[in-house]
PDB file of N, CA and C in Angstrom:
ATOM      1  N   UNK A   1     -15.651  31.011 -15.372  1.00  0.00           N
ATOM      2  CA  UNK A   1     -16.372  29.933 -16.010  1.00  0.00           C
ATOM      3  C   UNK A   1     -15.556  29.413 -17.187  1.00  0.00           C
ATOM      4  N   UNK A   2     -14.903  27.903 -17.610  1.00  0.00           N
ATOM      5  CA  UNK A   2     -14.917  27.202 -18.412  1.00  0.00           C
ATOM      6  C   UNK A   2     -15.407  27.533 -19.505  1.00  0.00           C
ATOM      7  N   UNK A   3     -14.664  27.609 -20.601  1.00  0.00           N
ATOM      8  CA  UNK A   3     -15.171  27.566 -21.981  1.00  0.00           C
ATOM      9  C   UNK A   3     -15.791  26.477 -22.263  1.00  0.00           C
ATOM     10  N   UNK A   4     -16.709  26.265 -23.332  1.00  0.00           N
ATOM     11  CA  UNK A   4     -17.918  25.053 -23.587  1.00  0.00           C
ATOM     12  C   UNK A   4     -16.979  24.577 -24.790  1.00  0.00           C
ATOM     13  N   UNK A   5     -16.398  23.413 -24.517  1.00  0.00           N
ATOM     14  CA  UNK A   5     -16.160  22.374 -25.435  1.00  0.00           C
ATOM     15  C   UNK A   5     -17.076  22.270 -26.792  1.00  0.00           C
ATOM     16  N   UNK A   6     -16.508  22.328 -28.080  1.00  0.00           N
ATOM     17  CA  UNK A   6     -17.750  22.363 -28.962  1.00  0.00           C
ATOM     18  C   UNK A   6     -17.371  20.883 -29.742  1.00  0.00           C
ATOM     19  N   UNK A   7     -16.169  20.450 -29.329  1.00  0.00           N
ATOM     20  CA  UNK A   7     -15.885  19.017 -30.171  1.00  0.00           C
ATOM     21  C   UNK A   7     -16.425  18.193 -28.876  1.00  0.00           C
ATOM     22  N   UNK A   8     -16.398  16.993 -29.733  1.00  0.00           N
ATOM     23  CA  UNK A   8     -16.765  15.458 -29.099  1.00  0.00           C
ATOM     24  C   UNK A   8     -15.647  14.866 -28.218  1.00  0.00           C
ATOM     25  N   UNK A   9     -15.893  14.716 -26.938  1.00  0.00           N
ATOM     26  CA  UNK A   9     -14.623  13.886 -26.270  1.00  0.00           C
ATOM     27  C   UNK A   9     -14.983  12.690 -25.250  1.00  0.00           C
ATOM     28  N   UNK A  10     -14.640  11.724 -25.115  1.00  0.00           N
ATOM     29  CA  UNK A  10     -14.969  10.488 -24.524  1.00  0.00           C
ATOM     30  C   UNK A  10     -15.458  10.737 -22.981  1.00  0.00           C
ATOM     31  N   UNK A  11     -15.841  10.088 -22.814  1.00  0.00           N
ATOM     32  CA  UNK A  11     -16.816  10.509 -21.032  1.00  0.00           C
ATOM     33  C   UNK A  11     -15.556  10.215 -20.257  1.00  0.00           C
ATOM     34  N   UNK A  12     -14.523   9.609 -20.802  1.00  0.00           N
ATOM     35  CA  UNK A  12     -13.548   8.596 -19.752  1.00  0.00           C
ATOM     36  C   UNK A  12     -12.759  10.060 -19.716  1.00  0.00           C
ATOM     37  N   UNK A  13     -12.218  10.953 -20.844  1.00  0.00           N
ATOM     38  CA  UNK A  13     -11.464  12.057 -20.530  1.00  0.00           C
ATOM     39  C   UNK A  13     -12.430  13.371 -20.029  1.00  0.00           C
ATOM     40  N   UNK A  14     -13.609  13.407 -20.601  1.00  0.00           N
ATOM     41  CA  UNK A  14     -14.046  14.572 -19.364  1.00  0.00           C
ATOM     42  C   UNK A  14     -14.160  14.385 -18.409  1.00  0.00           C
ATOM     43  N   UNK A  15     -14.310  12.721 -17.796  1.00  0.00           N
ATOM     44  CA  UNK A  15     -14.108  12.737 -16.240  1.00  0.00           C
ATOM     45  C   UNK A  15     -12.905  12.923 -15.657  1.00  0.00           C
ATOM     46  N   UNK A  16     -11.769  12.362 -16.616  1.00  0.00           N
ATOM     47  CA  UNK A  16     -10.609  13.070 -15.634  1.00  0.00           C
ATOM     48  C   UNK A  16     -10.080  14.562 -15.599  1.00  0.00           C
ATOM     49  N   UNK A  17     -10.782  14.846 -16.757  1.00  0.00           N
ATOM     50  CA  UNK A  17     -10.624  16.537 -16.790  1.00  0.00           C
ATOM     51  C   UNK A  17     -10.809  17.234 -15.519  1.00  0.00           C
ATOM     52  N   UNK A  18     -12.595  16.305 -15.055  1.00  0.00           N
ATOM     53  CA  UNK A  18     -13.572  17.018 -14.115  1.00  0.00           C
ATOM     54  C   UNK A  18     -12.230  16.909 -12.501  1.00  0.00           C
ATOM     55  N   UNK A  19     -11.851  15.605 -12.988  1.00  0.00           N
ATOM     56  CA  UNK A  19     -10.669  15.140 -11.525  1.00  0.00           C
ATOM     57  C   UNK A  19      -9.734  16.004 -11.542  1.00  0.00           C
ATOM     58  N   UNK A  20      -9.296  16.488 -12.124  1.00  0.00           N
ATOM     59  CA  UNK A  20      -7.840  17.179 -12.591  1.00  0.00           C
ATOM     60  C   UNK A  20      -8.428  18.658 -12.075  1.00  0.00           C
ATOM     61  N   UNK A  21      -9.076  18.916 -12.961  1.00  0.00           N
ATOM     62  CA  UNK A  21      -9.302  20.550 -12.414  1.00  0.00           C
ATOM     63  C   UNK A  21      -9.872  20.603 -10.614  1.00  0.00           C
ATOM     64  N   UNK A  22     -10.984  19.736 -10.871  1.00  0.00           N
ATOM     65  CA  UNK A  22     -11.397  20.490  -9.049  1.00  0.00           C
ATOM     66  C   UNK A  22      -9.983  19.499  -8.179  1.00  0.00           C
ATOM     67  N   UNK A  23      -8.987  18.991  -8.574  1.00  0.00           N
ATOM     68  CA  UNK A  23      -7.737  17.942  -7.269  1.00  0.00           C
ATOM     69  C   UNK A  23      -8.503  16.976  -6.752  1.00  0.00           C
ATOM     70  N   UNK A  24      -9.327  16.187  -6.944  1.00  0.00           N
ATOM     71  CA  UNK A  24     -10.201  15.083  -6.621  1.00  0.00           C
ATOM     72  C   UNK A  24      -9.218  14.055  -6.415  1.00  0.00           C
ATOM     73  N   UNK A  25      -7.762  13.900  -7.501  1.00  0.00           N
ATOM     74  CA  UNK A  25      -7.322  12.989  -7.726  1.00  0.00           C
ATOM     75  C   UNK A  25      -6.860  11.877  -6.189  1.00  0.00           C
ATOM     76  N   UNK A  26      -6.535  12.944  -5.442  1.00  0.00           N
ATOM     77  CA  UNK A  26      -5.775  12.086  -4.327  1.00  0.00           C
ATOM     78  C   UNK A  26      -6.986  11.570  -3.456  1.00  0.00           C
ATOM     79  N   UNK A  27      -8.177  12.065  -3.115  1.00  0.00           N
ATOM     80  CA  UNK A  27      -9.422  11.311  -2.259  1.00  0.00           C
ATOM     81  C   UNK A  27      -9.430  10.265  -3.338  1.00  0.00           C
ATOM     82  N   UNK A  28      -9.367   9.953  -4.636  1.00  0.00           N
ATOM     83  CA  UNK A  28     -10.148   9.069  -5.462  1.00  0.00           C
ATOM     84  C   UNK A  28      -9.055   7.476  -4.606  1.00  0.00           C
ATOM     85  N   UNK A  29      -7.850   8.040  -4.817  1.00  0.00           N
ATOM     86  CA  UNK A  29      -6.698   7.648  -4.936  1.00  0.00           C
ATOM     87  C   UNK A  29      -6.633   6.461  -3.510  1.00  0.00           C
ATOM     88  N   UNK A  30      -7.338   7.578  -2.251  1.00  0.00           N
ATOM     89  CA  UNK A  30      -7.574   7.162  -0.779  1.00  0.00           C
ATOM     90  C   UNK A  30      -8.788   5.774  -0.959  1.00  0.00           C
ATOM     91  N   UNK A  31      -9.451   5.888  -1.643  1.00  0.00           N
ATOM     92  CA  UNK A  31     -10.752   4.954  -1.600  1.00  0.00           C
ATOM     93  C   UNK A  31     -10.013   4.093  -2.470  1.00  0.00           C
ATOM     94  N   UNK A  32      -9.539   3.977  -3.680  1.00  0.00           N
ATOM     95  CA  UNK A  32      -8.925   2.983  -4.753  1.00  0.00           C
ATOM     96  C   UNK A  32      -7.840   1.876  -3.668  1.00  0.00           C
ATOM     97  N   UNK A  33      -7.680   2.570  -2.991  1.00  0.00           N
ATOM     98  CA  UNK A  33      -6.347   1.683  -2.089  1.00  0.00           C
ATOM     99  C   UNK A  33      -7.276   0.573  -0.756  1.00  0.00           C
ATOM    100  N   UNK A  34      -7.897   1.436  -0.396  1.00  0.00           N
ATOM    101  CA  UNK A  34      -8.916   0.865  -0.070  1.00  0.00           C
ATOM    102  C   UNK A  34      -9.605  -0.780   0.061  1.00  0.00           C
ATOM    103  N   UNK A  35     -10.101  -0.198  -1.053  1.00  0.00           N
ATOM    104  CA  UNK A  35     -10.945  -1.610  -2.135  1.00  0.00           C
ATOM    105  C   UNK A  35      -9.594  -2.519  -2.564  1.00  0.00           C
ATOM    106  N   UNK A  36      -8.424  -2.081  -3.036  1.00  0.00           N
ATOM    107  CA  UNK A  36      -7.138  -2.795  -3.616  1.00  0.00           C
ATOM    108  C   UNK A  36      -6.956  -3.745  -2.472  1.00  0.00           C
ATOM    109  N   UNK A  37      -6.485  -3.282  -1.208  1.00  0.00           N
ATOM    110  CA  UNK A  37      -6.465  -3.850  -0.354  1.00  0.00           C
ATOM    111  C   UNK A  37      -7.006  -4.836   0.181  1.00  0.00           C
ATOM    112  N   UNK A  38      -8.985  -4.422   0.377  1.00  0.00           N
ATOM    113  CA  UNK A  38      -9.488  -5.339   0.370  1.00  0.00           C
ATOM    114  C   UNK A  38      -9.718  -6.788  -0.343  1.00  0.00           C
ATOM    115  N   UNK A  39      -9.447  -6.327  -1.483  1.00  0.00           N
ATOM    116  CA  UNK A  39      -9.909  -7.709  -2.550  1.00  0.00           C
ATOM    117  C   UNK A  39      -8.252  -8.088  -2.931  1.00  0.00           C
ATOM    118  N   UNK A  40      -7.597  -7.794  -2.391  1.00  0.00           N
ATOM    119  CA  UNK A  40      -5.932  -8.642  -2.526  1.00  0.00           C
ATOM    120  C   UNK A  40      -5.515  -9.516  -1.523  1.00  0.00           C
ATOM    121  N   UNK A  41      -6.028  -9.239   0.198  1.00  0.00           N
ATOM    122  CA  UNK A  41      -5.684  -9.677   1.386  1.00  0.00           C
ATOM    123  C   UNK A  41      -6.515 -11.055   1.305  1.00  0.00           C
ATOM    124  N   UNK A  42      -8.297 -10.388   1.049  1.00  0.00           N
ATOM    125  CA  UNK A  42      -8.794 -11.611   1.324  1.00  0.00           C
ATOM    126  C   UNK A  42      -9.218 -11.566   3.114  1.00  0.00           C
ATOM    127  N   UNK A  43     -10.587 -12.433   3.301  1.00  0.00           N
ATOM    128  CA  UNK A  43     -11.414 -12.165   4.116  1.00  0.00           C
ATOM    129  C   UNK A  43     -10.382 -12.689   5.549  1.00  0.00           C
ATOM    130  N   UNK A  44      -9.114 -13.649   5.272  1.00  0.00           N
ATOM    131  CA  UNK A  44      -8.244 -13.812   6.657  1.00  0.00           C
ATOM    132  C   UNK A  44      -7.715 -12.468   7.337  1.00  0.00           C
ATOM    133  N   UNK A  45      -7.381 -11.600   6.247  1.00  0.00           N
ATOM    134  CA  UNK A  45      -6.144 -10.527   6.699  1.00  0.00           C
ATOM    135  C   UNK A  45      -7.462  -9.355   6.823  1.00  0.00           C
ATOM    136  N   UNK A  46      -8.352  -9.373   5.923  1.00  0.00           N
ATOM    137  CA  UNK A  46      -9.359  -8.242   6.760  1.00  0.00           C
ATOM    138  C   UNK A  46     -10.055  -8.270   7.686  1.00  0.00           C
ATOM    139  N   UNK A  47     -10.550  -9.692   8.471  1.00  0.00           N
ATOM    140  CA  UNK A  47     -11.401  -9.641   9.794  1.00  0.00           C
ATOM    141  C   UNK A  47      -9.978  -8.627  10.772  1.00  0.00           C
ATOM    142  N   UNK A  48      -8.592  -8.927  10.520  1.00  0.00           N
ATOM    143  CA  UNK A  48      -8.112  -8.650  11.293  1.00  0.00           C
ATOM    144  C   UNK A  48      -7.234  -6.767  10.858  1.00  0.00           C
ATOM    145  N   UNK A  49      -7.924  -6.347   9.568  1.00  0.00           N
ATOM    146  CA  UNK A  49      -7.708  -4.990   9.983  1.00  0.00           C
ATOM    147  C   UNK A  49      -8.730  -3.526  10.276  1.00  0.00           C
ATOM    148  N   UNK A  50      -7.809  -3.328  10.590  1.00  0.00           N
ATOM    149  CA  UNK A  50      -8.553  -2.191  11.812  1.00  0.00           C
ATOM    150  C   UNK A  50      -9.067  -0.910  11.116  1.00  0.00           C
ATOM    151  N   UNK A  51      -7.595  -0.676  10.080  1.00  0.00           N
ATOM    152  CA  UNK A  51      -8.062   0.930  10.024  1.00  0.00           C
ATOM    153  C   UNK A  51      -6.966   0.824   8.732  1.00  0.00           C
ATOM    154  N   UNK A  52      -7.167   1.132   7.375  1.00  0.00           N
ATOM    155  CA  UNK A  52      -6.256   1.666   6.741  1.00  0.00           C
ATOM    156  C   UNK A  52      -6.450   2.903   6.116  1.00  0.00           C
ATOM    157  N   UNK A  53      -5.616   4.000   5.742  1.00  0.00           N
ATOM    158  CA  UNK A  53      -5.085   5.230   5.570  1.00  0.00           C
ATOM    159  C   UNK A  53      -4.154   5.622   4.617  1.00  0.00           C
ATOM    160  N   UNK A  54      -4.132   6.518   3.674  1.00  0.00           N
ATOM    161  CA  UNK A  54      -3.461   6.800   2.649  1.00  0.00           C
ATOM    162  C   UNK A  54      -3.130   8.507   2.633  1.00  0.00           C
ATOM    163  N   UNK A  55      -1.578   8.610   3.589  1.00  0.00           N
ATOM    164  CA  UNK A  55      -1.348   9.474   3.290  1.00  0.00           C
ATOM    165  C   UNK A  55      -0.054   9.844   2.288  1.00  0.00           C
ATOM    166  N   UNK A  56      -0.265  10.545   1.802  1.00  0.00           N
ATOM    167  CA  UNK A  56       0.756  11.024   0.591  1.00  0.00           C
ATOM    168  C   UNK A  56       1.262   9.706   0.022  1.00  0.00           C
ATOM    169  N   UNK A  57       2.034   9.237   0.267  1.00  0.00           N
ATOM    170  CA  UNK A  57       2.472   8.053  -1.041  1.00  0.00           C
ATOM    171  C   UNK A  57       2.759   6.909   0.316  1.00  0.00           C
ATOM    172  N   UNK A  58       2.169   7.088   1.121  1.00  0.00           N
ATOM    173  CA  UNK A  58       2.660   6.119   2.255  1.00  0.00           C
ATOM    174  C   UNK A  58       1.290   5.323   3.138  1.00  0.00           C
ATOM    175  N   UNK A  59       1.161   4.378   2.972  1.00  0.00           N
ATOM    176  CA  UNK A  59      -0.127   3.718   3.360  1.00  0.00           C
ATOM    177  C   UNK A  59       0.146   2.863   4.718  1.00  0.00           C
ATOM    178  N   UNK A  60      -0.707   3.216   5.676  1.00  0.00           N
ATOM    179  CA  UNK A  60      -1.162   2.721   7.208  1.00  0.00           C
ATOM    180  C   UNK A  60      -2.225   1.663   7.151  1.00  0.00           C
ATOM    181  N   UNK A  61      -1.592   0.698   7.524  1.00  0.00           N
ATOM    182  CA  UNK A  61      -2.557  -0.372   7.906  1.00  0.00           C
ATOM    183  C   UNK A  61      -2.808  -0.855   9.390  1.00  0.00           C
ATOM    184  N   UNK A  62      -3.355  -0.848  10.329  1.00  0.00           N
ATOM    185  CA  UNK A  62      -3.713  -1.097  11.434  1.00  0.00           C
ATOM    186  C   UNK A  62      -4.109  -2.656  11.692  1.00  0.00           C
ATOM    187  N   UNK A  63      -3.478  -3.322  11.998  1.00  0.00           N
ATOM    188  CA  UNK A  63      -4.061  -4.508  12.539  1.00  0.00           C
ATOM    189  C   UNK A  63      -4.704  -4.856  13.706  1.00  0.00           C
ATOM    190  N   UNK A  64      -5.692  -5.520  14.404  1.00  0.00           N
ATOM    191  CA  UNK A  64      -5.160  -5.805  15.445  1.00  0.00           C
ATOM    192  C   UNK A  64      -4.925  -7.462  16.069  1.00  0.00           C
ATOM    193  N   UNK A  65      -3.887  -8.069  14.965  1.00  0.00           N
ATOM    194  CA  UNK A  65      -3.475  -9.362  15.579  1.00  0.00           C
ATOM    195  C   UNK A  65      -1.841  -9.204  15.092  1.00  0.00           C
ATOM    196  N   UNK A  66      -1.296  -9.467  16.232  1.00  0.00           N
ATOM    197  CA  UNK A  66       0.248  -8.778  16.173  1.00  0.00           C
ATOM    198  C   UNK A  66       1.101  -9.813  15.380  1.00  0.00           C
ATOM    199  N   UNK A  67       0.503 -10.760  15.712  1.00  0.00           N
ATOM    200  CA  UNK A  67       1.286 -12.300  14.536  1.00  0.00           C
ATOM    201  C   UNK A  67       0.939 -12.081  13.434  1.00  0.00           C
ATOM    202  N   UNK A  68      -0.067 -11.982  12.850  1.00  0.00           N
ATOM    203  CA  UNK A  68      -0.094 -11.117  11.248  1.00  0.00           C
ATOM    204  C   UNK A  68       0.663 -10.250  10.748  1.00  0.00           C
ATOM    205  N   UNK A  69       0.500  -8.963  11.732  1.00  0.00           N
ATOM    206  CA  UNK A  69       1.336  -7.852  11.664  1.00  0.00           C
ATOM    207  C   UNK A  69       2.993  -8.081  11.395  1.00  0.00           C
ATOM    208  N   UNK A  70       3.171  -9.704  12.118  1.00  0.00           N
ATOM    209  CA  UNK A  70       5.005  -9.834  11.982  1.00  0.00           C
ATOM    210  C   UNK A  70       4.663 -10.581  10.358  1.00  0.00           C
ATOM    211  N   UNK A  71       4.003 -11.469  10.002  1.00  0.00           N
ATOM    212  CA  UNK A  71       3.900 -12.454   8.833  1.00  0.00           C
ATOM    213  C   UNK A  71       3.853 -11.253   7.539  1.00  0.00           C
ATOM    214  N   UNK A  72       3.200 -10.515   7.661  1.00  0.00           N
ATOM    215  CA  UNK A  72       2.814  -9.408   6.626  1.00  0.00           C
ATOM    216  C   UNK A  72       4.009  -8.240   6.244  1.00  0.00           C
ATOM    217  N   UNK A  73       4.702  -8.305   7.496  1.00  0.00           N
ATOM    218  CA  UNK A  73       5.829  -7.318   7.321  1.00  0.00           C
ATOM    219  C   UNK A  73       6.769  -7.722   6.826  1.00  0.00           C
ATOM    220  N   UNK A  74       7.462  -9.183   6.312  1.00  0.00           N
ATOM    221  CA  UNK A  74       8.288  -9.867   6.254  1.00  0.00           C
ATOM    222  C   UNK A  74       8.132  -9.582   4.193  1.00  0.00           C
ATOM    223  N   UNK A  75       6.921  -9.419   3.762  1.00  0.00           N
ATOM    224  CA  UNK A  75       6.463  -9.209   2.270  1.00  0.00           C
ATOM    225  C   UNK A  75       5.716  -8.082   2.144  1.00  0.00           C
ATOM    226  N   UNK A  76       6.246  -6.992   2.958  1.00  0.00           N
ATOM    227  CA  UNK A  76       6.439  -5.980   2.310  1.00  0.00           C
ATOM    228  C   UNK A  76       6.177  -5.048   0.737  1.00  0.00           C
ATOM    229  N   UNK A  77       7.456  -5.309   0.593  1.00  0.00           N
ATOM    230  CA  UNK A  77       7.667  -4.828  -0.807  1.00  0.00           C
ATOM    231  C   UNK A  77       6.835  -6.207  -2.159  1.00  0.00           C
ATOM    232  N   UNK A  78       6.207  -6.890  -1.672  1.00  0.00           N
ATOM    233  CA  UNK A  78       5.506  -7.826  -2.403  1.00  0.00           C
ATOM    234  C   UNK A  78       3.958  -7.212  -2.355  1.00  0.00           C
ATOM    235  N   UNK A  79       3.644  -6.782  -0.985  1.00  0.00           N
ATOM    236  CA  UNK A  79       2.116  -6.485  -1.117  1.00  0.00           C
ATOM    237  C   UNK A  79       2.072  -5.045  -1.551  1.00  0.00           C
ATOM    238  N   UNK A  80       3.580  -4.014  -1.641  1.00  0.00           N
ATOM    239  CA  UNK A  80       3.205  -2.429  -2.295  1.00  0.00           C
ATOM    240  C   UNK A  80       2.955  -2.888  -3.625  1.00  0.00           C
ATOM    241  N   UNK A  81       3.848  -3.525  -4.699  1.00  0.00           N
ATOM    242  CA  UNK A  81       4.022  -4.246  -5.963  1.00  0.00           C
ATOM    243  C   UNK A  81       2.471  -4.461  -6.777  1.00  0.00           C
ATOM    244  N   UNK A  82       1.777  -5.755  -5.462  1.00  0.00           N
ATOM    245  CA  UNK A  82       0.588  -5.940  -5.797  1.00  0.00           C
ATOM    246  C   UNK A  82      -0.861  -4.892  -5.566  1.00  0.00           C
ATOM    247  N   UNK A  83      -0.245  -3.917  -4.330  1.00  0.00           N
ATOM    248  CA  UNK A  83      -1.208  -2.812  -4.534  1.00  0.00           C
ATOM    249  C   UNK A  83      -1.389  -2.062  -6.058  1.00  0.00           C
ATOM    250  N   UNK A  84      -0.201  -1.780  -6.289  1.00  0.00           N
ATOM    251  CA  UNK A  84       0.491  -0.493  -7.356  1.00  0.00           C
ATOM    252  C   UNK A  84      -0.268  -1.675  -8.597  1.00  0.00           C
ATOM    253  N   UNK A  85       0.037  -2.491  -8.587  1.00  0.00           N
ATOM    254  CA  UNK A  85      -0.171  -3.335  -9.978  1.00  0.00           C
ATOM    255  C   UNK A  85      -1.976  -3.248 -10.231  1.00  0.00           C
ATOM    256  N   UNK A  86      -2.510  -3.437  -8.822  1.00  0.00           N
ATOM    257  CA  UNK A  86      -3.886  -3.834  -8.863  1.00  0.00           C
ATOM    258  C   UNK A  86      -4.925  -2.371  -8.848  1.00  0.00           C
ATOM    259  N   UNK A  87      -3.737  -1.389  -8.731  1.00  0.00           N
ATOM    260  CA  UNK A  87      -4.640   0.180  -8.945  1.00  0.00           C
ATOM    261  C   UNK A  87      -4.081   0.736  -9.930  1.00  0.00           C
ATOM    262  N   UNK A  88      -3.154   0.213 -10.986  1.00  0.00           N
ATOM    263  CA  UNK A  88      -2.582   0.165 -12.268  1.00  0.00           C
ATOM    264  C   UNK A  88      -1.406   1.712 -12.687  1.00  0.00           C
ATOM    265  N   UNK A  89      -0.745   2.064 -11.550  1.00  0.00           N
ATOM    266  CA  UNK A  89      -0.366   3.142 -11.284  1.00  0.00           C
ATOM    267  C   UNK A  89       0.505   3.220  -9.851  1.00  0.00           C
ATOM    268  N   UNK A  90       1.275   3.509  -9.649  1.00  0.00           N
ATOM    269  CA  UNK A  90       1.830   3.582  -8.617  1.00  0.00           C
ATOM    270  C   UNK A  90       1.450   4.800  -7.567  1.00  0.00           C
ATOM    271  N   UNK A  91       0.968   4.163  -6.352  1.00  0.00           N
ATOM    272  CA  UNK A  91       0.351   5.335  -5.301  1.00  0.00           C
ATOM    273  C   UNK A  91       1.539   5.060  -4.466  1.00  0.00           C
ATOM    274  N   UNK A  92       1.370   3.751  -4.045  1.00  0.00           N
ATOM    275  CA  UNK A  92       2.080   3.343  -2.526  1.00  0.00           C
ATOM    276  C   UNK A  92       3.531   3.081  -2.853  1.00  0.00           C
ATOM    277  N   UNK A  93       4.049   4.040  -2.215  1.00  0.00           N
ATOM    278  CA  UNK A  93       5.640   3.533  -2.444  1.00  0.00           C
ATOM    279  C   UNK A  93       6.098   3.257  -0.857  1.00  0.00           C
ATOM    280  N   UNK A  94       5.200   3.556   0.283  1.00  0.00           N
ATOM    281  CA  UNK A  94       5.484   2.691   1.663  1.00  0.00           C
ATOM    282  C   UNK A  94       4.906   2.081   2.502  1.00  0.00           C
ATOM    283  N   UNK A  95       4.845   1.065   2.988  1.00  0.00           N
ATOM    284  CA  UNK A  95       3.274   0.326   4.160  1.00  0.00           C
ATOM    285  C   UNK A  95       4.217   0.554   5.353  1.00  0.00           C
ATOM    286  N   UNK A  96       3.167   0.992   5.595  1.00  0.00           N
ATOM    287  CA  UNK A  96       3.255   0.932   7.361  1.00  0.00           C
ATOM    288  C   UNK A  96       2.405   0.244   8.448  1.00  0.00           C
ATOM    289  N   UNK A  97       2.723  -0.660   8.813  1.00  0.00           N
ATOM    290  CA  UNK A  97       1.620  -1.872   9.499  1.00  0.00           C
ATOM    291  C   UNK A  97       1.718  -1.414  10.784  1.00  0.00           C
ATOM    292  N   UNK A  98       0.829  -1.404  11.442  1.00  0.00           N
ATOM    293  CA  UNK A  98       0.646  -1.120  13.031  1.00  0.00           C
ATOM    294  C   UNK A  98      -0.454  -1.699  13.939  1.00  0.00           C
TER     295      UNK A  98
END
């Protein structure tokens, strides 16, 4: 059992305390990319994805319209940039479109 904190500390650092100790960090990390994704693409590029996935520092996106899939791959390193920027931290250092 945890020793009981007897000073005052901001809710914003005991929650990452709470993240840090039980490893929460990387599921948080899976859902943050998520939502990033969603609200960066925009409702054209999400009717058409399928399935995205965040493993280790490398993110799967599933399409299924293969002309997207070529338009999207071409900016790349523009949409990791705007992930990383828009989850204020760098997760994704690779996309993988499929």
């Amino acid at each position: 059992m945890a020793k009981r904190r007897r000073e005052n500390i901001p809710l914003s650092e005991a929650l990452q305390d709470f993240i840090d100790t039980n490893k929460l960090q990387k599921g948080i990390d899976r859902v943050d990319v998520r939502e990033a994704w969603t609200n960066l693409m925009g409702n054209g590029v999400n009717n058409y994805t399928t399935a995205i996935e965040l493993r280790g520092d490398t993110l799967f996106v599933s399409l299924s319209s293969s002309v997207l899939r070529s338009e999207l791959s071409l900016g790349k390193s523009k949409i990791i940039s705007m992930l990383n920027e828009e989850l204020k931290k760098e997760v994704v250092k690779k996309l993988v479109l499929r």
